[in-house]
Protein backbone atom coordinates (compact mmCIF):
# COMPACT_ATOMS: atom_id res chain seq x y z
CA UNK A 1 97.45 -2.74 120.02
CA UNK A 2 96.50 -3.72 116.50
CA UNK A 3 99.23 -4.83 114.09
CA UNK A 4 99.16 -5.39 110.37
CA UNK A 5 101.50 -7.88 108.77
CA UNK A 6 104.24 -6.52 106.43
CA UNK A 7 106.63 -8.29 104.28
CA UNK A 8 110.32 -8.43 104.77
CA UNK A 9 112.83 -10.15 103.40
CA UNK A 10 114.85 -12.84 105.35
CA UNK A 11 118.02 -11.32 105.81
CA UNK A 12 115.99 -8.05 106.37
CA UNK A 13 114.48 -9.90 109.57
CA UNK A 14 118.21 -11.35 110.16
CA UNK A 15 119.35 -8.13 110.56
CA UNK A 16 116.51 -6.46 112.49
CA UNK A 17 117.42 -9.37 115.19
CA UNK A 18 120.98 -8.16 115.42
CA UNK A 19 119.58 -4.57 116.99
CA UNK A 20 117.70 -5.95 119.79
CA UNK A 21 118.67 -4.91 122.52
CA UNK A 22 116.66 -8.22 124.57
CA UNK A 23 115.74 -11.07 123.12
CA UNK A 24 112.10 -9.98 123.89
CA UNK A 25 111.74 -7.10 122.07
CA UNK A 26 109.85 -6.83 119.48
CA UNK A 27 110.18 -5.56 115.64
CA UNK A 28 108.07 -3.25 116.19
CA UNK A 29 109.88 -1.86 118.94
CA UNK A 30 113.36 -2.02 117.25
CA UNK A 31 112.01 -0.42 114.10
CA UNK A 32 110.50 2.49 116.55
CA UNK A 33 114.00 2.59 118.14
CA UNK A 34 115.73 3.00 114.78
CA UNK A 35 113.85 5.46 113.10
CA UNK A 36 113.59 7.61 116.44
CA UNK A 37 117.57 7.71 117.11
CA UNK A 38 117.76 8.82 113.51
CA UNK A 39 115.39 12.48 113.89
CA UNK A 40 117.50 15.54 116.03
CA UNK A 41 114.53 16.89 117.66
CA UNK A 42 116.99 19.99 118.40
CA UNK A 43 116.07 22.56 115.18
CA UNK A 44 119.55 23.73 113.36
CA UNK A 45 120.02 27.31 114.36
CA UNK A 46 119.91 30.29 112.65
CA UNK A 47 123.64 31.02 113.50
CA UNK A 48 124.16 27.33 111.87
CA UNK A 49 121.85 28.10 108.86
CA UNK A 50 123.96 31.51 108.13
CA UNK A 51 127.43 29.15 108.58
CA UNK A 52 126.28 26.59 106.17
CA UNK A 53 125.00 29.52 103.80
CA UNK A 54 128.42 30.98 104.03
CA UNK A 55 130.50 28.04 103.51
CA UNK A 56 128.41 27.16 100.38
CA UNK A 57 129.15 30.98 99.43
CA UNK A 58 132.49 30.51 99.57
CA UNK A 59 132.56 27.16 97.63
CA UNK A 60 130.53 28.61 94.50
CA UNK A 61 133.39 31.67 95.01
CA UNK A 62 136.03 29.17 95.08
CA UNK A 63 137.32 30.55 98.48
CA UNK A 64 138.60 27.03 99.70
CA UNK A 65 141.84 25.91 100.53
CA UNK A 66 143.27 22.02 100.12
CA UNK A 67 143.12 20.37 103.11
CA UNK A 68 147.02 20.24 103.20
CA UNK A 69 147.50 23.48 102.44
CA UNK A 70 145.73 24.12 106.00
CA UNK A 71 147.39 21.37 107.55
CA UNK A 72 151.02 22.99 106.95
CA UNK A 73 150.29 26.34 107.68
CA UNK A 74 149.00 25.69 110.74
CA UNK A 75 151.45 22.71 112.06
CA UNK A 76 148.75 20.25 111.89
C-alpha cells in the first residue's frame, strides 16, 4: 500500500483517535470509515423526489400550517 503524508492539525489527530474503534486501527482506516457511513448508496426515489417537489410547492404557495396549529387539531 503506498501512503503519502498529509498535514493535520493536533486536535484534528486528537479527535480522529476518539473514532477508533481498536487501538490498532489506523487513520486511514477511520477516515475510510467516516466518509463511507456518511454516502446512502440507496438512490432517493422518484416517489421521494415528487414529495420533496411538492412540499417545496406548497412552501413557495404558502400552504403550511404552524406546527401548533397541527399539534391541536390533531390531539398531539
Amino acid at each position: 500500500m503506498e501512503s503519502i503524508p498529509i498535514r493535520i492539525r493536533k486536535e484534528t489527530k486528537e479527535s480522529l483517535t476518539k473514532f477508533r474503534m481498536h487501538p490498532r486501527e489506523t487513520y486511514d482506516e477511520v477516515i475510510n470509515r467516516l466518509m463511507e457511513s456518511q454516502v446512502d448508496g440507496e438512490p432517493v426515489s422518484e416517489e421521494t423526489l415528487k414529495a420533496i417537489e411538492e412540499g417545496l410547492a406548497d412552501i413557495r404557495n404558502k400552504k403550511t400550517r404552524e406546527l401548533n396549529e397541527f399539534c391541536d387539531t390533531n390531539g398531539i
